[in-house]
Protein backbone atom coordinates (compact mmCIF):
# COMPACT_ATOMS: atom_id res chain seq x y z
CA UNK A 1 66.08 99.91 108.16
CA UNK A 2 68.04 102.69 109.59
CA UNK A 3 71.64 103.67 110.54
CA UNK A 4 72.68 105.17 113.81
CA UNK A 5 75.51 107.50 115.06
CA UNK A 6 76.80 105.88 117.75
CA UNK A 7 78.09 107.70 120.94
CA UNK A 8 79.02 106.80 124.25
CA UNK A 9 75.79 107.35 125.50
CA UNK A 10 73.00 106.39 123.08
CA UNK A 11 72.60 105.52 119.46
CA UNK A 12 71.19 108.09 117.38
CA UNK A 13 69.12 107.46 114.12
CA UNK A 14 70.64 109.31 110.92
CA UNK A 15 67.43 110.39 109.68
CA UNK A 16 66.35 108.97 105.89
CA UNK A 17 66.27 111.51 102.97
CA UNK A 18 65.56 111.57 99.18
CA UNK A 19 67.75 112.44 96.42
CA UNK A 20 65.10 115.07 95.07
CA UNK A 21 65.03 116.79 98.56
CA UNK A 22 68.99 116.99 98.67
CA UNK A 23 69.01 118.13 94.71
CA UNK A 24 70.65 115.23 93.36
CA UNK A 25 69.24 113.97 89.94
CA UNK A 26 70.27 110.64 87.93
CA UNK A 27 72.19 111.96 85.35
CA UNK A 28 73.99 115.39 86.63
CA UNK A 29 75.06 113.81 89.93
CA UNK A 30 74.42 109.78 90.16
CA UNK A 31 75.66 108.90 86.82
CA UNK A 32 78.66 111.68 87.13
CA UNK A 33 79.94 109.80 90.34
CA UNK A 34 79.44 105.98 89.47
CA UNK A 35 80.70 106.23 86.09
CA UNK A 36 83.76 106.83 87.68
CA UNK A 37 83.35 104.64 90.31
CA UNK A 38 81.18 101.68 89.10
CA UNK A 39 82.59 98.91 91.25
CA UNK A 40 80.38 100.46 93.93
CA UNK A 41 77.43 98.87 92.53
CA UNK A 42 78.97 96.30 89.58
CA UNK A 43 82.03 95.26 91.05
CA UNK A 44 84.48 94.16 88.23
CA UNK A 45 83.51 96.12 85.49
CA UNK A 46 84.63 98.48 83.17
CA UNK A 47 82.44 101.79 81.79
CA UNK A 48 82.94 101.49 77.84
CA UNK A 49 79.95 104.12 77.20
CA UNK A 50 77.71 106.74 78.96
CA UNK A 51 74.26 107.70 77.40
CA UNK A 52 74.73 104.92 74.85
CA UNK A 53 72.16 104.51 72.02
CA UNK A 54 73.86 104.12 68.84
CA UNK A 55 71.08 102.35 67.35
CA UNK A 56 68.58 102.33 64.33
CA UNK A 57 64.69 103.87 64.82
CA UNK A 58 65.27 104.32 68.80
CA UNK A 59 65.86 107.51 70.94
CA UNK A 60 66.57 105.38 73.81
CA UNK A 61 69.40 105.65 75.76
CA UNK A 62 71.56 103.23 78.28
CA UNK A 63 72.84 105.19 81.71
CA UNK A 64 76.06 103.20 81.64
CA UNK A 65 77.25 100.43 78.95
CA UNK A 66 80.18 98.18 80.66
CA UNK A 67 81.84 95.45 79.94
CA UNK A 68 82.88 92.65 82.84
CA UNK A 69 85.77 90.28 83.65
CA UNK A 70 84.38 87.49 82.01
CA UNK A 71 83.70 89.71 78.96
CA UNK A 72 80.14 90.24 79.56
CA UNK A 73 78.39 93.14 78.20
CA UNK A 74 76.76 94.89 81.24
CA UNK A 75 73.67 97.59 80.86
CA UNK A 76 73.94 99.79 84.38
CA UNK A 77 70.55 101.46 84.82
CA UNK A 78 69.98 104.57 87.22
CA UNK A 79 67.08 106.26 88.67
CA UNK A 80 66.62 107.81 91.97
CA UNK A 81 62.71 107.25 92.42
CA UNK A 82 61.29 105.48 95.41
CA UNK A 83 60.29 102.45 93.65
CA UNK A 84 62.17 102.12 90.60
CA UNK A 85 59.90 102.98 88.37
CA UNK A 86 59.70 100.28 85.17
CA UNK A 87 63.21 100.15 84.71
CA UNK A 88 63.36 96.48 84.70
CA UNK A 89 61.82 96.23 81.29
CA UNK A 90 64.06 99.08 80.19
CA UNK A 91 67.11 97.53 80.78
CA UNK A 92 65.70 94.20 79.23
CA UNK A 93 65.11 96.51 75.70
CA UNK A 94 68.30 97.61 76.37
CA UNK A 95 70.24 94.70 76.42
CA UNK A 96 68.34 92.60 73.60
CA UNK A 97 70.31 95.70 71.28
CA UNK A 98 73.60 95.41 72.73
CA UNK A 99 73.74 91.93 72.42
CA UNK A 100 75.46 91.81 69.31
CA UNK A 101 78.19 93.80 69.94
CA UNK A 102 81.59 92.59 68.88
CA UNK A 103 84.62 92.90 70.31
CA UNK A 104 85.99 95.74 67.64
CA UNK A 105 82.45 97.77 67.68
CA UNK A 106 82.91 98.04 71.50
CA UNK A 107 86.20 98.92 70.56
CA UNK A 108 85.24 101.59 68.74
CA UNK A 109 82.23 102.67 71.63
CA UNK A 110 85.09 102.97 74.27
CA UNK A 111 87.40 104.74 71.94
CA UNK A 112 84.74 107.76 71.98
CA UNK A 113 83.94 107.25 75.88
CA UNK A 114 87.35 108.00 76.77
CA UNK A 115 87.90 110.75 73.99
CA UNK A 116 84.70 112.59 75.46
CA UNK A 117 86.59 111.92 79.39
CA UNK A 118 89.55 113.17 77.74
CA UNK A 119 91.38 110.33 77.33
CA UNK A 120 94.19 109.47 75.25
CA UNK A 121 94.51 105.72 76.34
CA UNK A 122 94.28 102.90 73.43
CA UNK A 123 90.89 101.61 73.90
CA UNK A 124 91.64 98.16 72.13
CA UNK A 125 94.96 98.17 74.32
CA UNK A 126 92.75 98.79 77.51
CA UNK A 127 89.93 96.41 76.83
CA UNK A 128 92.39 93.64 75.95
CA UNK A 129 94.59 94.74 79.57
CA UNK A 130 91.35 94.68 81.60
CA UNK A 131 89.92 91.59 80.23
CA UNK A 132 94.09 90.05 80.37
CA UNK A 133 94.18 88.68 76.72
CA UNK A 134 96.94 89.01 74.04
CA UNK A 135 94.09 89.06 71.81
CA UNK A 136 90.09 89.11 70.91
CA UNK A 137 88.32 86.25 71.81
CA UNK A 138 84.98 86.63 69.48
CA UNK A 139 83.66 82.73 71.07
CA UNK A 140 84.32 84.09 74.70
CA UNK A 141 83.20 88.02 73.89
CA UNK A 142 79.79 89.26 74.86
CA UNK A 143 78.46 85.51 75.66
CA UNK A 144 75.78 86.89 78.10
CA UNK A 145 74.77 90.28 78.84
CA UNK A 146 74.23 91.40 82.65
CA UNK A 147 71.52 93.90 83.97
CA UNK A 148 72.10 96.31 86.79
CA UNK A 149 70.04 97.91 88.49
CA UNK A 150 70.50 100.51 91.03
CA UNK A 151 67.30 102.82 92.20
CA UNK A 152 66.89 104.46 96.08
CA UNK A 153 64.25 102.04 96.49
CA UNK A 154 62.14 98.45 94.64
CA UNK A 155 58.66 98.05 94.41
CA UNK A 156 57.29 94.56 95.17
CA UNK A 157 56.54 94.34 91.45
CA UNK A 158 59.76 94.67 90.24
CA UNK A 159 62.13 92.13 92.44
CA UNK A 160 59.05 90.02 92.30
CA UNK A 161 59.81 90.33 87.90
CA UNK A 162 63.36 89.93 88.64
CA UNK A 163 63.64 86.98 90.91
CA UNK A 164 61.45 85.18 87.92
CA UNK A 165 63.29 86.31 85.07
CA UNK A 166 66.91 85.34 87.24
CA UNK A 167 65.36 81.93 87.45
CA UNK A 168 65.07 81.77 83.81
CA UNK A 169 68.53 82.40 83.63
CA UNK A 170 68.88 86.09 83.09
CA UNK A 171 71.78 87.87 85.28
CA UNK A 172 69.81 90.82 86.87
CA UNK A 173 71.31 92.50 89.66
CA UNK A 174 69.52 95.41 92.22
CA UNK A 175 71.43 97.35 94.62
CA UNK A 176 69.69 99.96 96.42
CA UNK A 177 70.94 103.56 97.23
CA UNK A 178 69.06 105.08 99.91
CA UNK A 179 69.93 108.74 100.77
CA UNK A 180 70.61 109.82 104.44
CA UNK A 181 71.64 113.37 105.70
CA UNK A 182 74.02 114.19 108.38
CA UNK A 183 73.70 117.76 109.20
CA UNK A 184 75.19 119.53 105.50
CA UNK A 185 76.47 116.03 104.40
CA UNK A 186 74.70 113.31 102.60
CA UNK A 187 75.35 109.70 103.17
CA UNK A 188 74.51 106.93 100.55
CA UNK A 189 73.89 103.54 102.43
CA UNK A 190 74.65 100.82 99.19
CA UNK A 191 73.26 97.44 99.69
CA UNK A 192 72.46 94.44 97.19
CA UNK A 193 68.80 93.57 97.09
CA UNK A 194 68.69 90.80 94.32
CA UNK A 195 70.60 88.40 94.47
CA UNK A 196 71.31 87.48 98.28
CA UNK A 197 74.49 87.92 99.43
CA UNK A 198 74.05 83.92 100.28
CA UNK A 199 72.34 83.04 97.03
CA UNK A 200 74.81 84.64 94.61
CA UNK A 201 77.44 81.99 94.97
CA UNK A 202 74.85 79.21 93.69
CA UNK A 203 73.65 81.27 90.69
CA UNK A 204 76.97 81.78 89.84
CA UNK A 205 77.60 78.18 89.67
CA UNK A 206 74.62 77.64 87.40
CA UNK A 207 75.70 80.50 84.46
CA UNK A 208 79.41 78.63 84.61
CA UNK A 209 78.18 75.66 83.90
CA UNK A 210 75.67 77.18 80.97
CA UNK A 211 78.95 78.81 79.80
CA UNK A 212 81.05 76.08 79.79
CA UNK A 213 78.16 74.27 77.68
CA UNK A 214 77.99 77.17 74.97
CA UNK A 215 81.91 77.10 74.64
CA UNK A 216 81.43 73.02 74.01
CA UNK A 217 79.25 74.05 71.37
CA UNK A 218 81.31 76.18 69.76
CA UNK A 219 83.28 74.65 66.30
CA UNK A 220 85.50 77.64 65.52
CA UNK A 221 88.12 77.67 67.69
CA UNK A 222 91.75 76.20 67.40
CA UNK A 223 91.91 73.45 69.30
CA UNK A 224 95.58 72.11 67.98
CA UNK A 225 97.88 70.43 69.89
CA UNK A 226 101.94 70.42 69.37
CA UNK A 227 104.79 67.98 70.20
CA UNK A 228 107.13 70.76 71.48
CA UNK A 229 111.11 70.23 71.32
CA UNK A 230 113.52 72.30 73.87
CA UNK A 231 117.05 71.77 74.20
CA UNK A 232 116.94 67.85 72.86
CA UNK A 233 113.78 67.20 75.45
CA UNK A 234 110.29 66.62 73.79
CA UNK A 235 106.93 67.33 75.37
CA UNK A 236 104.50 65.40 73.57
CA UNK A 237 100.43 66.58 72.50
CA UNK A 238 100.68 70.21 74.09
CA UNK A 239 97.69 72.71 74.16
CA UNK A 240 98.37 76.57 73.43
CA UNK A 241 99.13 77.02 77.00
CA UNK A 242 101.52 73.63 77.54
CA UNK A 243 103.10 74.88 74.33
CA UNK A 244 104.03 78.28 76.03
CA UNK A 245 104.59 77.06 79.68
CA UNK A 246 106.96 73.87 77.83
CA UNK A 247 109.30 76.72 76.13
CA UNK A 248 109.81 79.39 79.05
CA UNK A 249 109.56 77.26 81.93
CA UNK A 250 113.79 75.75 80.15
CA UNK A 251 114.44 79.28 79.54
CA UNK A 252 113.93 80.60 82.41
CA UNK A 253 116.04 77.84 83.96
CA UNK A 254 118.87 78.75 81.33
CA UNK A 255 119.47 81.70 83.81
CA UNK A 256 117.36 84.69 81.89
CA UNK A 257 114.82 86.99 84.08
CA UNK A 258 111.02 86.62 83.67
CA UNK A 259 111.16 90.39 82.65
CA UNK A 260 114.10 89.93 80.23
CA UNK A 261 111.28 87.12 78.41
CA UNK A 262 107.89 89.54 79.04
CA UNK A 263 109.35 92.57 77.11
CA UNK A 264 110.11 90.30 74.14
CA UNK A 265 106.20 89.41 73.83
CA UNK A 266 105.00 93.39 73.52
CA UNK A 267 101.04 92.38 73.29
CA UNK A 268 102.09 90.37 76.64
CA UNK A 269 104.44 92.70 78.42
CA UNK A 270 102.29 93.60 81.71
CA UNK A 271 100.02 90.54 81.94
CA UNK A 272 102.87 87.29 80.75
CA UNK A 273 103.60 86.87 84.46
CA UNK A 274 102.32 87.66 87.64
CA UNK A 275 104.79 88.35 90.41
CA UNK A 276 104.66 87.86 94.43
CA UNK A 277 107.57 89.96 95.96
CA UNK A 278 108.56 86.78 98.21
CA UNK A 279 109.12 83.42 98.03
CA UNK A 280 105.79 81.41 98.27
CA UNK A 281 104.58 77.94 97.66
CA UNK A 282 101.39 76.53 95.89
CA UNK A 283 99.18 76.86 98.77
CA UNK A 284 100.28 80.49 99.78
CA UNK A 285 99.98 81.46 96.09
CA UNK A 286 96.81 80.37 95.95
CA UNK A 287 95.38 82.07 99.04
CA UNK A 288 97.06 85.13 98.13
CA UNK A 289 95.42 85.21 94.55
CA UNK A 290 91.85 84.31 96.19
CA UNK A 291 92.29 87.79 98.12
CA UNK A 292 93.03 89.33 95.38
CA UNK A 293 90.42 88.26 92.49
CA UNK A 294 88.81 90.53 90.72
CA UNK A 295 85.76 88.65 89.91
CA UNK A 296 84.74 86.63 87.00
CA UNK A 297 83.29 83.44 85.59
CA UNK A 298 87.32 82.43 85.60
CA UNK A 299 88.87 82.44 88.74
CA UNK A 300 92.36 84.43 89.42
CA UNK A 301 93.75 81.78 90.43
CA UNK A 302 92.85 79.62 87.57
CA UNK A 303 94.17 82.06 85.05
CA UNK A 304 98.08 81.26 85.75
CA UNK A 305 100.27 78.43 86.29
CA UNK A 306 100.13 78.12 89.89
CA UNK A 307 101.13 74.32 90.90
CA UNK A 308 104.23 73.34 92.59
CA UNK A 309 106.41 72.67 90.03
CA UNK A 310 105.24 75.66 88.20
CA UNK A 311 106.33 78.45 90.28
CA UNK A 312 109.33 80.03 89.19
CA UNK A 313 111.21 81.50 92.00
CA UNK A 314 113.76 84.06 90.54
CA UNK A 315 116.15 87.25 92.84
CA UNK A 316 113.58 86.45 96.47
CA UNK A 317 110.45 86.83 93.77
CA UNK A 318 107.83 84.07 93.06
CA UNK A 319 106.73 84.63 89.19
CA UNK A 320 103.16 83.00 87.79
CA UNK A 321 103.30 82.72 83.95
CA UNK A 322 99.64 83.29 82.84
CA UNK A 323 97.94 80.27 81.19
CA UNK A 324 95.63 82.24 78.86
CA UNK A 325 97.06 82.01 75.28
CA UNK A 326 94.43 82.25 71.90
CA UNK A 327 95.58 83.07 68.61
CA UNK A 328 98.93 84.92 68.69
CA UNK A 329 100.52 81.98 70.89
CA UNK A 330 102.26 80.90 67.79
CA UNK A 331 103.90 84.49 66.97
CA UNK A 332 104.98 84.58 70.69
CA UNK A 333 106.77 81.08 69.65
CA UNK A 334 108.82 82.61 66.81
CA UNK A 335 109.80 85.53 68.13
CA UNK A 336 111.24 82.94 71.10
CA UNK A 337 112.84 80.60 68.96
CA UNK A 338 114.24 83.17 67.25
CA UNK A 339 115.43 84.92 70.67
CA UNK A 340 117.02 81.87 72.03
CA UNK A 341 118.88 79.89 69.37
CA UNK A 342 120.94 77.72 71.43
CA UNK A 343 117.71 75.53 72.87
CA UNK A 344 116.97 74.72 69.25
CA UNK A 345 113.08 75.59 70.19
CA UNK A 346 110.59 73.51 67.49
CA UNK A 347 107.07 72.59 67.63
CA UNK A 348 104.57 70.96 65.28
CA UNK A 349 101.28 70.42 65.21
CA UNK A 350 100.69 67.01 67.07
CA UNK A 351 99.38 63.45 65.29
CA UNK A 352 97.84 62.20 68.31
């Protein structure tokens, strides 16, 4: 495959290079730029690590260590030969050790990242912001590990390797970067190789529903449900969420601002609502939170109250209160009922 400059008189073929022949090596150069710029080739991710191998008896080292939206861990692997080299089996050893990371050790992983990119952003602060949670989620954190894989060029052995292992339920991507030069410039042409743009859909559906399986499995979580009680009305058997959405949605109706509410919750602050700087309905909300996803095994537009009747429509604006609550839903209730008085806020754990 080529590309062509194209002129008013004839299409011209940008002739195909090497990343040796324009002095660019993995590390100095490819590594530099896509650290910094990983959705080119991992879209949704975030770079907790670079040249990670903070483990026991191994001088091995990972190119880039990420986490993704649906709090994957994500090995990135580099290499700018023509075929790729054995890097599928690298990454493989790679991720079988990052497996068990927890929440707080990639905490503390990221907190060194950004102190070595001279950074003085909370990690914890920024992991929780990027994956939008008030809080860790150990039962939804590091589930699955992804593989990337991004070379100038595949042999036949290796997306032969990875198509089987995929099929066996492993998440390995390839996207190639293949070099061109222009004259003093160098192009990078970035395509996907593994999975198919029209395959990736499917295989998505299949590690959902192995996810959603895993979470059934799981017997640690709070599951509680509350009869909540606002101003006299009662809303009976109420998950985290229903518990949250049954307290604002009569507070916001009392007259105060979404914003006046999100900078009482501090852990919730930027991520309580979502806000559309127009009146929309369902449908429109929806469609504009489609364009807008960032990725993930959960949807954008899944990840607020976005119904009908759930739209709160406030000075021309159309607000979204998110619907992902763990842990810390209850200390968001107290500081509320505390905040508000007058609507005599109660809840209790529910009998039925």
């Amino acid at each position: 495959m080529a590309i062509y400059q194209v002129d008013e008189k004839k299409l011209t073929a940008i002739q195909e290079t090497s990343f040796a022949e324009r002095g660019l090596k993995e590390r100095n150069d490819l590594q530099r730029l896509l650290k910094n710029q990983v959705e080119i080739i991992s879209p949704g991710t975030l770079v907790v690590s670079e040249e990670f191998g903070e483990w026991e008896e191994s001088r091995r080292r990972i190119d880039l260590l990420g986490i993704d939206k649906a709090a994957n861990i994500v090995v990135i692997e580099l290499k700018r030969t023509e075929d790729g080299g054995h890097m599928d089996l690298q990454a493989i050893r790679y991720a079988a050790m990052v497996s068990t990371l927890t929440f707080d050790r990639v905490t503390e992983i990221f907190s060194k990242h950004l102190k070595d990119n001279n950074s003085d952003a909370n990690p914890r602060e920024k992991l929780l912001s990027f994956l939008e949670w008030d809080e860790p989620d150990e039962d939804q954190f590091a589930q699955d590990v992804r593989i990337v894989l991004a070379s100038a060029e595949f042999s036949k052995e290796l997306t032969t390797a990875v198509m089987w292992l995929n099929e066996r339920s492993l998440d390995i991507r390839c996207v190639r970067l293949k070099p061109y030069k222009d004259g003093d410039r160098t192009l990078l042409d970035v395509q996907t190789v593994i999975p198919l743009p029209e395959a990736e859909a499917y295989q998505i559906k299949i590690r959902e529903k192995q996810q959603k399986e895993r979470q059934s499995r799981s017997s640690s979580r709070d599951f509680t449900r509350y009869d909540v009680t606002v101003n006299g009305e009662t809303f009976p058997n109420q998950p985290k969420r229903g518990v949250m959405f049954s307290i604002i949605k009569p507070i916001i109706e009392s007259g105060v601002h979404p914003d006046e509410i999100a900078e009482l919750i501090p852990w919730r602050t930027k991520t309580l609502f979502y806000k559309f700087d127009e009146i929309l309905d369902e449908e429109s909300v929806i469609e504009r939170l489609m364009e807008e996803d960032a990725g993930g095994k959960v949807k954008k537009h899944n990840r607020f109250f976005s119904k009908e009747y759930e739209l709160f429509h406030v000075d021309g604006n159309t607000f979204l209160l998110t619907n992902q609550w763990g842990k810390a839903t209850l200390d968001a209730v107290e500081i509320l009922k505390d905040y508000f008085p007058d609507l005599s806020i109660n809840i209790t754990p529910s009998s039925s």
